[in-house]
N, C-alpha and C. Protein backbone atom coordinates (compact mmCIF):
# COMPACT_ATOMS: atom_id res chain seq x y z
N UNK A 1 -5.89 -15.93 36.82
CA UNK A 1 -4.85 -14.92 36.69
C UNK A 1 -4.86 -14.33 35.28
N UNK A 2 -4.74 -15.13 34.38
CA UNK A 2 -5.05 -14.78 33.11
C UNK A 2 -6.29 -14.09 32.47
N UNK A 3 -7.42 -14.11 32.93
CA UNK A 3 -8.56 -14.02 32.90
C UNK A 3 -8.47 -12.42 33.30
N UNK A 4 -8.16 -12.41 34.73
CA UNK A 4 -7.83 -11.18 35.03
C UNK A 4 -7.17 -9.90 34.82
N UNK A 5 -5.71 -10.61 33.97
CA UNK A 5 -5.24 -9.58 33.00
C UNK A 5 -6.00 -9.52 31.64
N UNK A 6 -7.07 -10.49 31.13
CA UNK A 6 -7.22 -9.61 29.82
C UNK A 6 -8.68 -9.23 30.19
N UNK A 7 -9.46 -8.87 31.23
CA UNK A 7 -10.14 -8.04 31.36
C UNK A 7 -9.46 -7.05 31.98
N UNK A 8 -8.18 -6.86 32.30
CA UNK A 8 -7.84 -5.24 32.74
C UNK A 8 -7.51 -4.50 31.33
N UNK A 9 -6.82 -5.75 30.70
CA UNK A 9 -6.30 -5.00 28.82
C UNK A 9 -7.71 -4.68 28.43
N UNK A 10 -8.38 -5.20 28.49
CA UNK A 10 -9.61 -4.78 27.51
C UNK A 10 -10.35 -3.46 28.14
N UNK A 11 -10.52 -3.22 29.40
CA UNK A 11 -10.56 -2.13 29.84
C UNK A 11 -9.96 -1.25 29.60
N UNK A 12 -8.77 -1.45 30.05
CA UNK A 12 -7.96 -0.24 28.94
C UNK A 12 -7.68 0.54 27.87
N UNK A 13 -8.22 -0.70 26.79
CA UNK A 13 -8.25 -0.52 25.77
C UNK A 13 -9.81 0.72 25.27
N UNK A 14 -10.93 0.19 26.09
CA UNK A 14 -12.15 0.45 25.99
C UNK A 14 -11.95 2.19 26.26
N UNK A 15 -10.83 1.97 27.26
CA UNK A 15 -10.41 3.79 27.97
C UNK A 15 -9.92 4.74 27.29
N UNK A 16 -9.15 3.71 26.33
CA UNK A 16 -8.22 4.35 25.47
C UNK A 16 -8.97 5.07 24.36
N UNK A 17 -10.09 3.96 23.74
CA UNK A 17 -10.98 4.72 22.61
C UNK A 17 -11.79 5.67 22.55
N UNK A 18 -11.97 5.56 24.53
CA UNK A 18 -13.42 6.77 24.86
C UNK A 18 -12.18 7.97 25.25
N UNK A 19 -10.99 7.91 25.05
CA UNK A 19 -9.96 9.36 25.92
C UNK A 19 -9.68 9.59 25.03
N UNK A 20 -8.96 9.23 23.92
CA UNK A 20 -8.58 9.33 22.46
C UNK A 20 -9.24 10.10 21.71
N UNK A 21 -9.02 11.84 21.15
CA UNK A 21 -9.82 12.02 20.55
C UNK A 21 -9.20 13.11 19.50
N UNK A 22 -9.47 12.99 18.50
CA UNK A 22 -9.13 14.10 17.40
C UNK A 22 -10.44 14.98 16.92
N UNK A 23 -10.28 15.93 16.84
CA UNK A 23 -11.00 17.29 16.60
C UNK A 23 -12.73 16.47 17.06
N UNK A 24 -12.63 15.93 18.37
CA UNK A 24 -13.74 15.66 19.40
C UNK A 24 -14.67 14.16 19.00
N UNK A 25 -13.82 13.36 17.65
CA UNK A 25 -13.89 12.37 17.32
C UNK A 25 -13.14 11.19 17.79
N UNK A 26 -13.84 10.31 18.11
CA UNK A 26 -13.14 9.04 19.10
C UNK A 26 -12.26 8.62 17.75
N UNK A 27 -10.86 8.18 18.26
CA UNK A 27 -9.69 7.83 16.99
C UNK A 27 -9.83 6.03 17.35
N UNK A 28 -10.16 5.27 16.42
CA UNK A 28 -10.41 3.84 16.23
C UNK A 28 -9.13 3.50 15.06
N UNK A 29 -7.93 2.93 15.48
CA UNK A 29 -6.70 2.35 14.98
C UNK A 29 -8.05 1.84 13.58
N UNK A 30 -7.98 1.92 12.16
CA UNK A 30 -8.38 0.95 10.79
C UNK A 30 -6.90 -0.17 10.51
N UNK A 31 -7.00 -1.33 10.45
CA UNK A 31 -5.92 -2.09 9.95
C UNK A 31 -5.90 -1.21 8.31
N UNK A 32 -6.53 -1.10 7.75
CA UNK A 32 -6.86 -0.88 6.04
C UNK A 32 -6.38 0.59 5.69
N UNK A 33 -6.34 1.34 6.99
CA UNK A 33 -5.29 2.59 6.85
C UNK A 33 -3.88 2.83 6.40
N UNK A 34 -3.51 1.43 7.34
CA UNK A 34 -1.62 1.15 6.80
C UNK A 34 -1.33 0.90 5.23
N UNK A 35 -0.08 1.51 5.01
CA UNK A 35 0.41 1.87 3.54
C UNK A 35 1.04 -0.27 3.80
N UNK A 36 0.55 -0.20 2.56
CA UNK A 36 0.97 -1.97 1.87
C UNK A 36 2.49 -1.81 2.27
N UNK A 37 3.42 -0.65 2.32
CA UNK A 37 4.79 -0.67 2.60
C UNK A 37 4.98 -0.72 4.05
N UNK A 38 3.85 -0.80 4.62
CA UNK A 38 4.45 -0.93 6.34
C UNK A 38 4.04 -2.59 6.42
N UNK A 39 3.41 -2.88 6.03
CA UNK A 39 2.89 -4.67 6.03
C UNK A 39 4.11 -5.12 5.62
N UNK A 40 4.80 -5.15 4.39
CA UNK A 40 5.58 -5.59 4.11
C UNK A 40 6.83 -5.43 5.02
N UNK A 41 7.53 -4.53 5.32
CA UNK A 41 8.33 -4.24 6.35
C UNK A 41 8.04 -5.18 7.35
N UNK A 42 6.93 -5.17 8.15
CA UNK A 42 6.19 -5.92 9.35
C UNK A 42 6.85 -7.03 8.76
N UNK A 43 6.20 -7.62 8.08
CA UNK A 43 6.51 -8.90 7.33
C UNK A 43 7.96 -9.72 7.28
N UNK A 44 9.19 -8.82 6.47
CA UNK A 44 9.97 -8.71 6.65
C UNK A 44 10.99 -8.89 8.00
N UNK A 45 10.33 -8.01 9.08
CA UNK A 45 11.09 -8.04 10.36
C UNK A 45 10.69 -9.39 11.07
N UNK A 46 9.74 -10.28 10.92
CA UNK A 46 9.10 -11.22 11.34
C UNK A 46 9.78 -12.06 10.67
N UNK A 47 9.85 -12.41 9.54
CA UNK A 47 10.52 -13.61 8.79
C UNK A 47 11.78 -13.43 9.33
N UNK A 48 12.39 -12.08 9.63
CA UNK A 48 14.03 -12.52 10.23
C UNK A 48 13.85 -12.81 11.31
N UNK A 49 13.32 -12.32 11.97
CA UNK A 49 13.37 -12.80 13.57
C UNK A 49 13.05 -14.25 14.07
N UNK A 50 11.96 -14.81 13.10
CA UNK A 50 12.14 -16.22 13.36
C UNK A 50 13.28 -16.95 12.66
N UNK A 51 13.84 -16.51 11.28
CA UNK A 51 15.05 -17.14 10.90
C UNK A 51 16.13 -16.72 11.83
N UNK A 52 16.47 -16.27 12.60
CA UNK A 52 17.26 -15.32 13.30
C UNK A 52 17.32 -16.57 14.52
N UNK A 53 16.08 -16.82 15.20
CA UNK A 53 15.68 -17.85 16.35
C UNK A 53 15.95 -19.27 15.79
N UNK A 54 15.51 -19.63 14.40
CA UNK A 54 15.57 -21.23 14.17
C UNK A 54 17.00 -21.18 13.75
N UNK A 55 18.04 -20.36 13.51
CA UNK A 55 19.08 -20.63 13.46
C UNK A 55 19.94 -20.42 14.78
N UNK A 56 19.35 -19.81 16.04
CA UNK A 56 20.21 -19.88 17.11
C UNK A 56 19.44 -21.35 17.60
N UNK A 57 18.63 -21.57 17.35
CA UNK A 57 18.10 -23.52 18.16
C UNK A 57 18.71 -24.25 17.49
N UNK A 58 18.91 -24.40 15.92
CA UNK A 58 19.46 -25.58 15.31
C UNK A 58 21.35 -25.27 15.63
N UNK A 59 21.79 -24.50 15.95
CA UNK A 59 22.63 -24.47 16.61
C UNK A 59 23.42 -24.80 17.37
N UNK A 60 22.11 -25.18 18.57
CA UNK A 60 23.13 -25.86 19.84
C UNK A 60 23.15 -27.05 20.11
């Protein structure tokens, strides 16, 4: 079952890069494109969300 959904994601994905296109150039997401201020943010929303979770478990 599993197997099966991540060869449909990866297909998709494969669809996505060959349909995707800017001025007739296939668009490939670069991690190294993002501004250091969106990492950090990322970063940020992640550290709360697990402090956010280990304080609703130690909780109950």
């Amino acid at each position: 079952m599993v197997d099966k959904k991540v060869t449909h994601l990866q297909s998709d994905f494969e669809s996505f890069k060959t349909t995707t296109t800017i001025n007739k150039s296939t668009l490939v997401l670069d991690v190294k494109s993002h501004s250091p201020l969106l990492n950090v943010a990322a970063a940020a929303i992640a550290l709360g969300t697990l402090a956010w979770l280990y304080e609703k478990y130690t909780s109950i």
